[in-house]
PDB file of N, CA and C in Angstrom:
ATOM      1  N   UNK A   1      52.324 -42.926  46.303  1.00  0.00           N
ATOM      2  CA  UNK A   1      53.268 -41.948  46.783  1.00  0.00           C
ATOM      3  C   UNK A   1      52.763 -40.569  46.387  1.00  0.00           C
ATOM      4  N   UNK A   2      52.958 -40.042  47.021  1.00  0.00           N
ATOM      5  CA  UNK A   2      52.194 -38.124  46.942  1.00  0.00           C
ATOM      6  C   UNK A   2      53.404 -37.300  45.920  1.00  0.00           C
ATOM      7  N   UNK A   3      52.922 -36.512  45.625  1.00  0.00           N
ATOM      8  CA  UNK A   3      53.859 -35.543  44.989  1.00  0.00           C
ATOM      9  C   UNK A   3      54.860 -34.872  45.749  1.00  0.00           C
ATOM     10  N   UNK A   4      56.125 -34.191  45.055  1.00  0.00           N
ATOM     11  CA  UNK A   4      56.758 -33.683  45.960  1.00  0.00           C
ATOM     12  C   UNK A   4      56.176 -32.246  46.222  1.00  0.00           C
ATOM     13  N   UNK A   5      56.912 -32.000  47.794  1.00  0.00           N
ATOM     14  CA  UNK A   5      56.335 -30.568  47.989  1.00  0.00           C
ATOM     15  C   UNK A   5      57.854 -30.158  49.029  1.00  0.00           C
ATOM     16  N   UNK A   6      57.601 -28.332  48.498  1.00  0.00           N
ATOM     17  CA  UNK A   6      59.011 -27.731  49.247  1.00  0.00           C
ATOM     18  C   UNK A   6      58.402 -27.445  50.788  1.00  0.00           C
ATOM     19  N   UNK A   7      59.240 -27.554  51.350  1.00  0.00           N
ATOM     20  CA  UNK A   7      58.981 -27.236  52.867  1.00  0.00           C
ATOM     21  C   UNK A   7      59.963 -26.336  53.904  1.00  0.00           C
ATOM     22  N   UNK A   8      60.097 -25.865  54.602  1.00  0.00           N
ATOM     23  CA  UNK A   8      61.320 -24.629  54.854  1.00  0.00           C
ATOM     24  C   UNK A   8      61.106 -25.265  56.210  1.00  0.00           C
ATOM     25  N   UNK A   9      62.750 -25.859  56.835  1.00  0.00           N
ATOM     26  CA  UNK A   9      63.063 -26.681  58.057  1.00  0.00           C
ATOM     27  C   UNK A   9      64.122 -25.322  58.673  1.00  0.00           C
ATOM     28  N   UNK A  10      64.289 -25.792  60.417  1.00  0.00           N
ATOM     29  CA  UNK A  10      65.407 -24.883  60.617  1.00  0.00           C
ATOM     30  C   UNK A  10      66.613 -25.556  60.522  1.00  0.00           C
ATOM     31  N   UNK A  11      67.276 -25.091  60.952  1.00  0.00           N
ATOM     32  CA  UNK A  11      69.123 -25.554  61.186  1.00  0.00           C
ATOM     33  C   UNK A  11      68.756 -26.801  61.906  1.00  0.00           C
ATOM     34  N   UNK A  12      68.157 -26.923  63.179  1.00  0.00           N
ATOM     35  CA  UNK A  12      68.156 -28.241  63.909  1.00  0.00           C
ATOM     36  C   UNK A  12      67.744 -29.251  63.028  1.00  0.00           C
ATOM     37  N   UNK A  13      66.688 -29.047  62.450  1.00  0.00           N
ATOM     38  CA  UNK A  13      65.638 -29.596  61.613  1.00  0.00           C
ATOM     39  C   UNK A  13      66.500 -30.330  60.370  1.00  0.00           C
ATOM     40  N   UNK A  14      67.601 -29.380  59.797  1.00  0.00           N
ATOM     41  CA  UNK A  14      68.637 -30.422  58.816  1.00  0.00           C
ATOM     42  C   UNK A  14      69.546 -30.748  59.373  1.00  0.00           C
ATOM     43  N   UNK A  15      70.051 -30.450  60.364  1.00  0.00           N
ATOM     44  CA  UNK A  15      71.181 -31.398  60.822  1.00  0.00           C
ATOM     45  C   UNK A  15      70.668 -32.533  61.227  1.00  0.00           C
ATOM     46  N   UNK A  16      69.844 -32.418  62.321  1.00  0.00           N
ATOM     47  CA  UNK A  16      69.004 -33.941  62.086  1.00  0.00           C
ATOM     48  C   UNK A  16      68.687 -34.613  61.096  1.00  0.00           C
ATOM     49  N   UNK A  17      68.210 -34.232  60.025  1.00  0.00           N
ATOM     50  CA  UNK A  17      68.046 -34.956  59.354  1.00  0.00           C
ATOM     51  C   UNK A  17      69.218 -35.409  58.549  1.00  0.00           C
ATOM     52  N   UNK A  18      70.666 -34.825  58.603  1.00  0.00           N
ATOM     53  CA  UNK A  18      71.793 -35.108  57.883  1.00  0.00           C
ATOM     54  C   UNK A  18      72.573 -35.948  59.057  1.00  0.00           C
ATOM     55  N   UNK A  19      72.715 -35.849  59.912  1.00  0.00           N
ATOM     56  CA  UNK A  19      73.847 -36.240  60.604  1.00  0.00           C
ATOM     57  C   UNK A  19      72.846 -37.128  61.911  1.00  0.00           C
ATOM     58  N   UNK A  20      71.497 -37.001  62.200  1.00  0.00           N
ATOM     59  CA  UNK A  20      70.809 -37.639  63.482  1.00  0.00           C
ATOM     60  C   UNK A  20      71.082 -36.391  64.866  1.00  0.00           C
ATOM     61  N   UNK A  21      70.333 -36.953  65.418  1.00  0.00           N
ATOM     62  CA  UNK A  21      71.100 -36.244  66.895  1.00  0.00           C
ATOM     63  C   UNK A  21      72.249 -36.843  67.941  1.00  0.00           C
ATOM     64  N   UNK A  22      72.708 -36.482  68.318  1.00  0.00           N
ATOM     65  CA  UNK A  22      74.113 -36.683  68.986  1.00  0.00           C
ATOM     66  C   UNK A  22      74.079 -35.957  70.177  1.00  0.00           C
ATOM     67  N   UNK A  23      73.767 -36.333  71.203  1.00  0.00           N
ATOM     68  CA  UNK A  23      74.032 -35.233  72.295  1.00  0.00           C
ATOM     69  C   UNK A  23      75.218 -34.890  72.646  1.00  0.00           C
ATOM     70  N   UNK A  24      76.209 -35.991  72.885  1.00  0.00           N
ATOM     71  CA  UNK A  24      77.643 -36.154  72.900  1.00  0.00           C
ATOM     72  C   UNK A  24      78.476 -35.380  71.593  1.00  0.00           C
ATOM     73  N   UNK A  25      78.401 -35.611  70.449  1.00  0.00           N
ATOM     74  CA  UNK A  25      78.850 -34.535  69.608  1.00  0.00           C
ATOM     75  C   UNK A  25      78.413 -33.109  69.494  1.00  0.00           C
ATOM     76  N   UNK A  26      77.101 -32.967  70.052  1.00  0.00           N
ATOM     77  CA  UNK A  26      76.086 -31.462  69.685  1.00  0.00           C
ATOM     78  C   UNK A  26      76.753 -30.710  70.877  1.00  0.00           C
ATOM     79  N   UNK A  27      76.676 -31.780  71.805  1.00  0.00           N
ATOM     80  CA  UNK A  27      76.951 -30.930  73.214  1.00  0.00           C
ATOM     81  C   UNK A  27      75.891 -30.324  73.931  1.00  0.00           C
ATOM     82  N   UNK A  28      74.338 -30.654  73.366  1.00  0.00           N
ATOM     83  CA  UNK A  28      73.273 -30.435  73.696  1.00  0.00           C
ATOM     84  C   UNK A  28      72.423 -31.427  73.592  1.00  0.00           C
ATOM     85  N   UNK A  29      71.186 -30.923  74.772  1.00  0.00           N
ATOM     86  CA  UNK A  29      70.348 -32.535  74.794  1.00  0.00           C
ATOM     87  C   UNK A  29      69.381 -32.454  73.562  1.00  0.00           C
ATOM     88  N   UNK A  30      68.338 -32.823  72.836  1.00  0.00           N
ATOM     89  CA  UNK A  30      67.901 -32.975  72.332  1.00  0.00           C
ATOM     90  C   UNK A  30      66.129 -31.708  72.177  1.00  0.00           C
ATOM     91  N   UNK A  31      66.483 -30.862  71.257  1.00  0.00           N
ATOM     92  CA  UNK A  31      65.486 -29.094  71.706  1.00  0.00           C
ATOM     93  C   UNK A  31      64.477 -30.060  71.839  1.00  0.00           C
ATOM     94  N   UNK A  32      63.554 -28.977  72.373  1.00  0.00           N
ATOM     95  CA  UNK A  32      61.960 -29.675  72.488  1.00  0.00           C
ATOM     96  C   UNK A  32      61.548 -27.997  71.882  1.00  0.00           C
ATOM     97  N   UNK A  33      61.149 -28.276  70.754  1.00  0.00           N
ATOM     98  CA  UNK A  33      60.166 -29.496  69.812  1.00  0.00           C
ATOM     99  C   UNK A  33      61.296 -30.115  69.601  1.00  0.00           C
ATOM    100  N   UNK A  34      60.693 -31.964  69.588  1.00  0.00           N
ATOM    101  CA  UNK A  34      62.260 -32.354  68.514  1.00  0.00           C
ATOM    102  C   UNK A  34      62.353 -32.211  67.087  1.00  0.00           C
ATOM    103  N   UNK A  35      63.301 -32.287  66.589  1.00  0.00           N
ATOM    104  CA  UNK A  35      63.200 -32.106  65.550  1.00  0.00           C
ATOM    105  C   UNK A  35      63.096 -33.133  64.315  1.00  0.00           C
ATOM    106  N   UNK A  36      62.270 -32.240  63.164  1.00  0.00           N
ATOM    107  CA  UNK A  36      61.837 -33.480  62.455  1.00  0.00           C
ATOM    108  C   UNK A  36      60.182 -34.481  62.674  1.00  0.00           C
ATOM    109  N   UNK A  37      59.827 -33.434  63.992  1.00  0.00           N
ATOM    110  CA  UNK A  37      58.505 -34.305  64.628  1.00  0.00           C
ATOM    111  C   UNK A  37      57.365 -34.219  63.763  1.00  0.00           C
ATOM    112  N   UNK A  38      57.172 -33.063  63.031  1.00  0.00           N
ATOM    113  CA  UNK A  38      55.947 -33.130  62.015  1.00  0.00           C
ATOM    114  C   UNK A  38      56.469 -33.616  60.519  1.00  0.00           C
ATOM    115  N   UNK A  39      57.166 -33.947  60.105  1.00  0.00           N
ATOM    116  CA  UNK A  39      57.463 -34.791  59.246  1.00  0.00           C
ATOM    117  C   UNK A  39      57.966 -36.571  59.076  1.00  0.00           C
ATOM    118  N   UNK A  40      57.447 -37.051  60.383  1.00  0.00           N
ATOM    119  CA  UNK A  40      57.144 -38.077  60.252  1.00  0.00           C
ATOM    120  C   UNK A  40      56.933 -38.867  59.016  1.00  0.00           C
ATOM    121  N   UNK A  41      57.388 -39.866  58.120  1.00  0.00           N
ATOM    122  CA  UNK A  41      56.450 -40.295  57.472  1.00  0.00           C
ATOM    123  C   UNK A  41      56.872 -39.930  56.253  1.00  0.00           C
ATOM    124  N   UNK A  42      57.557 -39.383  55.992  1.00  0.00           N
ATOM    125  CA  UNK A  42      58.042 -38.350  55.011  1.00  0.00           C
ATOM    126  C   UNK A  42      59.607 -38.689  54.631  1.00  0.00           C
ATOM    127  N   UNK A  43      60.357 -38.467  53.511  1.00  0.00           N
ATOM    128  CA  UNK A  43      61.285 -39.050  53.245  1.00  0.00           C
ATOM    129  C   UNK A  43      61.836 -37.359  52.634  1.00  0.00           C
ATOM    130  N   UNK A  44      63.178 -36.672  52.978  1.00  0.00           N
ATOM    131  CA  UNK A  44      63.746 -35.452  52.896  1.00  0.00           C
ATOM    132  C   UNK A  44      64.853 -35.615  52.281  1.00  0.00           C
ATOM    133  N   UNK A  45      64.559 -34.404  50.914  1.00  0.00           N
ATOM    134  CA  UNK A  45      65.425 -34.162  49.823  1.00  0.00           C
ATOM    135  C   UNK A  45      66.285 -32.685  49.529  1.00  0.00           C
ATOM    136  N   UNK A  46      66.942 -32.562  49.491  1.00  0.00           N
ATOM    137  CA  UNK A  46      67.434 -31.118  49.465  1.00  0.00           C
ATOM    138  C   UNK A  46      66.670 -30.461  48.372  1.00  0.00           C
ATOM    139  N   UNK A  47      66.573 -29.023  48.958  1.00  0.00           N
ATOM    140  CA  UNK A  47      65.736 -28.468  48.080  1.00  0.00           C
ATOM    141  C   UNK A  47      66.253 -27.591  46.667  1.00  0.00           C
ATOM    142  N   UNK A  48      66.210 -26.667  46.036  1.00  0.00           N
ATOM    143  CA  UNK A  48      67.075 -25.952  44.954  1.00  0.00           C
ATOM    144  C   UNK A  48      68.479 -25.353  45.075  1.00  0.00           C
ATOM    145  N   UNK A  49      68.238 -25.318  46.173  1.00  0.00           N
ATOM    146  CA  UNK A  49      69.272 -24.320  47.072  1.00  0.00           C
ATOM    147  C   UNK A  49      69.866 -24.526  48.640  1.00  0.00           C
ATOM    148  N   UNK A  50      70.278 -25.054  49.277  1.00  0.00           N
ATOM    149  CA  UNK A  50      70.278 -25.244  50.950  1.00  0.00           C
ATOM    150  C   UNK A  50      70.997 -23.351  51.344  1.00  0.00           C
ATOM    151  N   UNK A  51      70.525 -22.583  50.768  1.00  0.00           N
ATOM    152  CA  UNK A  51      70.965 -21.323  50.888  1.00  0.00           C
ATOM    153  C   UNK A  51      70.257 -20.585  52.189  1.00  0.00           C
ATOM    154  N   UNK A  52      70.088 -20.716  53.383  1.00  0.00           N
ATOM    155  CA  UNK A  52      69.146 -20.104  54.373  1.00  0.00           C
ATOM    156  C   UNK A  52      68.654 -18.651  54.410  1.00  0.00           C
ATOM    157  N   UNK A  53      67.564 -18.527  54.612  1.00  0.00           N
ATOM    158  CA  UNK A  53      66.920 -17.000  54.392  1.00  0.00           C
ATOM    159  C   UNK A  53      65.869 -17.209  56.047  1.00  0.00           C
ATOM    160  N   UNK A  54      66.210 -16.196  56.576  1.00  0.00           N
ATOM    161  CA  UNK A  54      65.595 -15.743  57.434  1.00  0.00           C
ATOM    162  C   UNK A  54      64.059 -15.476  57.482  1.00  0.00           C
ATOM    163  N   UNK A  55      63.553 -15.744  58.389  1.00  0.00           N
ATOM    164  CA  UNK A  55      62.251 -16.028  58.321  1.00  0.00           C
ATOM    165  C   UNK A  55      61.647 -16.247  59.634  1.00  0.00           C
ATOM    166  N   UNK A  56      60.569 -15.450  60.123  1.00  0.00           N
ATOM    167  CA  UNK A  56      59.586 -15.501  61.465  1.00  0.00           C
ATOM    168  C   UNK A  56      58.739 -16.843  60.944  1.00  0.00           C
ATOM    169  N   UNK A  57      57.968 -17.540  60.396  1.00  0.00           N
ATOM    170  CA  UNK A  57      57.166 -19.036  59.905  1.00  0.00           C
ATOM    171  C   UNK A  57      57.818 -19.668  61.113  1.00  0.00           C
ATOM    172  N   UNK A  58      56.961 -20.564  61.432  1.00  0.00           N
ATOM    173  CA  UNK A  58      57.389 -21.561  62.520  1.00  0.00           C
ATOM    174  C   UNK A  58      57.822 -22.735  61.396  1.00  0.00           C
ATOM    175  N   UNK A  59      58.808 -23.613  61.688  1.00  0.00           N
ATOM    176  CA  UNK A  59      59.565 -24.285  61.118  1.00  0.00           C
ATOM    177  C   UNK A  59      58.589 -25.439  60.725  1.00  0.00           C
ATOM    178  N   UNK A  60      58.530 -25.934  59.241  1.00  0.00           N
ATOM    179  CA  UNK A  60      57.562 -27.275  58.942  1.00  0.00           C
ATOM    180  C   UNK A  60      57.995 -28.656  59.456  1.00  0.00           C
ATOM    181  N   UNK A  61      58.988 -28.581  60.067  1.00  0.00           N
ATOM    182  CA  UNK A  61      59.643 -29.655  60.184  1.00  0.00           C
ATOM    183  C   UNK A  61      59.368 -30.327  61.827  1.00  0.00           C
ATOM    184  N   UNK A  62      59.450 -28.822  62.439  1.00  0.00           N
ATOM    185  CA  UNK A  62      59.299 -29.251  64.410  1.00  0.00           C
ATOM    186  C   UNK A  62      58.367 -27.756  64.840  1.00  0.00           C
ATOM    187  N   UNK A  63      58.200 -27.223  63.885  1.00  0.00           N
ATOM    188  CA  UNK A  63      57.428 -26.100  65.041  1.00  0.00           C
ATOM    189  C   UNK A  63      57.360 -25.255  65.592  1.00  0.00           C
ATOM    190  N   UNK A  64      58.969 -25.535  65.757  1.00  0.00           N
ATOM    191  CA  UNK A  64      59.438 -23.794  66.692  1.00  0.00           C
ATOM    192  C   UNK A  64      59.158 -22.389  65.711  1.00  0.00           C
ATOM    193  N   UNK A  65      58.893 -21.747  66.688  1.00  0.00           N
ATOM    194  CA  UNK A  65      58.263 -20.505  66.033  1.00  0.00           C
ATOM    195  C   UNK A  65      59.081 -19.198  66.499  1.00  0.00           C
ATOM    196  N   UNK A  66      60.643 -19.810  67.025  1.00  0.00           N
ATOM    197  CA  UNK A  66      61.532 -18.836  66.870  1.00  0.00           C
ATOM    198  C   UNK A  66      62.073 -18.539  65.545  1.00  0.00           C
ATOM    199  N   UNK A  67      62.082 -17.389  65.485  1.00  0.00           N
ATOM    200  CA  UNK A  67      62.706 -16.894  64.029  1.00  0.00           C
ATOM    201  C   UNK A  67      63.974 -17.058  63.430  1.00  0.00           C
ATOM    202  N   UNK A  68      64.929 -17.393  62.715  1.00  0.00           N
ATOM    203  CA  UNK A  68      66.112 -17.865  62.181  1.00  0.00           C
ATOM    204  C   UNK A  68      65.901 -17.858  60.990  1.00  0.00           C
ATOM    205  N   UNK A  69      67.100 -19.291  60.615  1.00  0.00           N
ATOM    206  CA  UNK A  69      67.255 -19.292  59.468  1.00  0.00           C
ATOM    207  C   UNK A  69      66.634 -20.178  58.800  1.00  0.00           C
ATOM    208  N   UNK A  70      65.681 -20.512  57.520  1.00  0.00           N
ATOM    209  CA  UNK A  70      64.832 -21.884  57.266  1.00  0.00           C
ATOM    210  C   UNK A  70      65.410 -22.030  56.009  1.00  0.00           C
ATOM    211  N   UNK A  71      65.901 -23.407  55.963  1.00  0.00           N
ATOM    212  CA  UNK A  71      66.005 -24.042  54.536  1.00  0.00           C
ATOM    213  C   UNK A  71      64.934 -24.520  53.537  1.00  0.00           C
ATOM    214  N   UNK A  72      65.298 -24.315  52.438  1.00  0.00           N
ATOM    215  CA  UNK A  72      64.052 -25.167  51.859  1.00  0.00           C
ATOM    216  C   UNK A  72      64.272 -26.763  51.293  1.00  0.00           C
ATOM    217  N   UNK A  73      63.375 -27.689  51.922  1.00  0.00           N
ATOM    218  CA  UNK A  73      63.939 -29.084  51.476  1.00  0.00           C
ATOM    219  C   UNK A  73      62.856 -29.468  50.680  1.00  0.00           C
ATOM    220  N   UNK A  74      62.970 -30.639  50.259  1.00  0.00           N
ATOM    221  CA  UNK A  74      61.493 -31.257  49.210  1.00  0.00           C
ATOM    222  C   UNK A  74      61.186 -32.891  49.842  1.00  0.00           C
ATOM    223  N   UNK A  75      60.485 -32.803  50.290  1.00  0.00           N
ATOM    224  CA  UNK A  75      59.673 -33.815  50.916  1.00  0.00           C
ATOM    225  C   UNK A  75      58.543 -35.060  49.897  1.00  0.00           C
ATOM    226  N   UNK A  76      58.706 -35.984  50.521  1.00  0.00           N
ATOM    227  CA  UNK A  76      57.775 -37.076  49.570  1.00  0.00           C
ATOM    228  C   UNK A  76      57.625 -37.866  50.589  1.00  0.00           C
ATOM    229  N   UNK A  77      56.085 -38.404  50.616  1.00  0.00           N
ATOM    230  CA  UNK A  77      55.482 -39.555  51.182  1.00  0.00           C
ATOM    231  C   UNK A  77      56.151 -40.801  51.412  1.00  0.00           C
ATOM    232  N   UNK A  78      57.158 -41.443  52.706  1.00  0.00           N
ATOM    233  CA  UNK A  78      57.666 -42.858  52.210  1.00  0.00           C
ATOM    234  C   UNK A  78      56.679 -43.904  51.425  1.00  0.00           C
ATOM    235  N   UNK A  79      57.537 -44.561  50.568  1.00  0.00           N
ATOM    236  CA  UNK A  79      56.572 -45.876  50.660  1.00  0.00           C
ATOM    237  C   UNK A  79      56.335 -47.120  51.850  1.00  0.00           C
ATOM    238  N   UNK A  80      55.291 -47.422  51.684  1.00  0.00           N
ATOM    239  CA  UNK A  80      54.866 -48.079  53.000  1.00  0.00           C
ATOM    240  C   UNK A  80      55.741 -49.218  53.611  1.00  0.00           C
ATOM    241  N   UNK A  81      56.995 -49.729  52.941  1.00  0.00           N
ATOM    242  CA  UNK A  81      58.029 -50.790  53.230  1.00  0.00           C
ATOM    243  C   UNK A  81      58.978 -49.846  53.268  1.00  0.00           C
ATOM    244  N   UNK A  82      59.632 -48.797  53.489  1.00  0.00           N
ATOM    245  CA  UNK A  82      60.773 -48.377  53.553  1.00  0.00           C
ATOM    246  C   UNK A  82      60.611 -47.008  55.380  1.00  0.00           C
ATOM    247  N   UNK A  83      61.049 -47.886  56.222  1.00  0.00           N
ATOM    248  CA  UNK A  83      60.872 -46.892  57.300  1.00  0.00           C
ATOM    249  C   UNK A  83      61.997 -45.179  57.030  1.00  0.00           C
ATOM    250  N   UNK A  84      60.883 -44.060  57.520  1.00  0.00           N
ATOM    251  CA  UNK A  84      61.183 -43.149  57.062  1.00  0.00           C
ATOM    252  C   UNK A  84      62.302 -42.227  58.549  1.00  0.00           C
ATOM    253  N   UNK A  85      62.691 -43.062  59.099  1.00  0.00           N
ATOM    254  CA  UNK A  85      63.252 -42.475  60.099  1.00  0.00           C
ATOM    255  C   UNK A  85      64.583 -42.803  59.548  1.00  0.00           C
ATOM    256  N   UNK A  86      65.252 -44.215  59.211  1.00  0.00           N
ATOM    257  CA  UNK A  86      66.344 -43.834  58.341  1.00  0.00           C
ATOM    258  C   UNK A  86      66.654 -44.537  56.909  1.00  0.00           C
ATOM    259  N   UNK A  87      65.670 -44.540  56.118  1.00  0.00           N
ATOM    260  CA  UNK A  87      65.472 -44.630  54.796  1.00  0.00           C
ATOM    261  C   UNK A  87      65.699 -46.476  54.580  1.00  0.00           C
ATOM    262  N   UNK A  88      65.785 -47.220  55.619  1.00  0.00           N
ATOM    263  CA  UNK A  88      65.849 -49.004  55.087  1.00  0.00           C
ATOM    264  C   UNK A  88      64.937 -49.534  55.249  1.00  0.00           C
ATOM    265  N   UNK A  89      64.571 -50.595  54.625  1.00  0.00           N
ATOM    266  CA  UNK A  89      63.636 -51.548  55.479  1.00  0.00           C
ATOM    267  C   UNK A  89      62.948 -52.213  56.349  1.00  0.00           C
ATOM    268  N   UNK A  90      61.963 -51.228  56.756  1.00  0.00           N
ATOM    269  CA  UNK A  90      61.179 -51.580  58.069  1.00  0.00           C
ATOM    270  C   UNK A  90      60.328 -52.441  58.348  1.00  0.00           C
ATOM    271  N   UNK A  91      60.308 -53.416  58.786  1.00  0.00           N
ATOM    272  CA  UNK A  91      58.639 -54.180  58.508  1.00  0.00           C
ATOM    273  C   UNK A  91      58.248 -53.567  59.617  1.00  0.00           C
ATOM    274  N   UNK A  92      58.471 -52.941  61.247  1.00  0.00           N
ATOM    275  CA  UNK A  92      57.914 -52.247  62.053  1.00  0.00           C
ATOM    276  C   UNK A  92      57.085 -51.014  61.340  1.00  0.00           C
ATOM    277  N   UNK A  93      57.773 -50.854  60.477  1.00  0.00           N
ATOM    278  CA  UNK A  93      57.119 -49.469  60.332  1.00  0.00           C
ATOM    279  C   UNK A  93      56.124 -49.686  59.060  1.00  0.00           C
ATOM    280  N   UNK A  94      56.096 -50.475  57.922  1.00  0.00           N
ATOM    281  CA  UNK A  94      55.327 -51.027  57.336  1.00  0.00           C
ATOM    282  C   UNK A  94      53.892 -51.529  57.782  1.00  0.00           C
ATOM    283  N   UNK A  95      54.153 -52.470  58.908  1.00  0.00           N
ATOM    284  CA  UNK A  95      52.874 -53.141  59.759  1.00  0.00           C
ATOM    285  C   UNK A  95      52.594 -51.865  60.445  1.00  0.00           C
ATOM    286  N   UNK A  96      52.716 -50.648  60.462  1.00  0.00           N
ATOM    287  CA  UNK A  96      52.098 -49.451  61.471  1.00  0.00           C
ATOM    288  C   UNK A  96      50.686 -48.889  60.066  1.00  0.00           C
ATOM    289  N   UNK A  97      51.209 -48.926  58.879  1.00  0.00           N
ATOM    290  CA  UNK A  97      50.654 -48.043  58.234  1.00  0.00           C
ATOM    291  C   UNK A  97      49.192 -49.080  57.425  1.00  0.00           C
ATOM    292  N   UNK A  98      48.399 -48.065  57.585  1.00  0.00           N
ATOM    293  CA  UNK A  98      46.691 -49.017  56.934  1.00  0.00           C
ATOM    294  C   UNK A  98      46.896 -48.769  55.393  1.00  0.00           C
ATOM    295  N   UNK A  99      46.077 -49.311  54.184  1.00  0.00           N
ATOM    296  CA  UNK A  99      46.154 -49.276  53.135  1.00  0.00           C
ATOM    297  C   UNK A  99      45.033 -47.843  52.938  1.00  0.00           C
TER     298      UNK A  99
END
């Protein structure tokens, strides 16, 4: 497992990761980038603060490189039996990954 590291997501970027996407509750289809797409793989922790600070950085999480608000979360490598899309037991996602 890798060390942890902070990473600054947008608003889409933690609600997804807190609540999933919902088109029916959001009332919107799903942004493109989606969100959460470059952190694949990765298992998301709140960071010191969920306090948002404004920021031009394209988001670590999906990409967009509109400017807003970015949180900072703390990220860690899943382990290779625990699928990282919603934190249980995957053997799909286990049998994806090489030693």
């Amino acid at each position: 497992m890798s060390a942890p590291l902070e990473v600054d997501i947008c608003a889409d970027c933690l609600y997804t990761d807190a609540n999933g996407w919902d088109e029916y509750n959001t009332g919107r289809p799903l942004p493109h980038p989606a969100p959460l797409n470059r952190l694949r793989g990765f298992l998301i922790g709140s960071g010191p603060d969920l306090e948002p600070h404004f920021s031009w950085s394209p988001c670590d999480g999906c990409g967009c490189t509109l400017g807003g608000d970015r949180y900072a979360v703390t990220i860690v490598e899943a382990p290779h039996n625990v699928c990282a899309i919603d934190d249980t037991t995957c053997p799909e996602c286990s049998a994806e990954v090489t030693a």
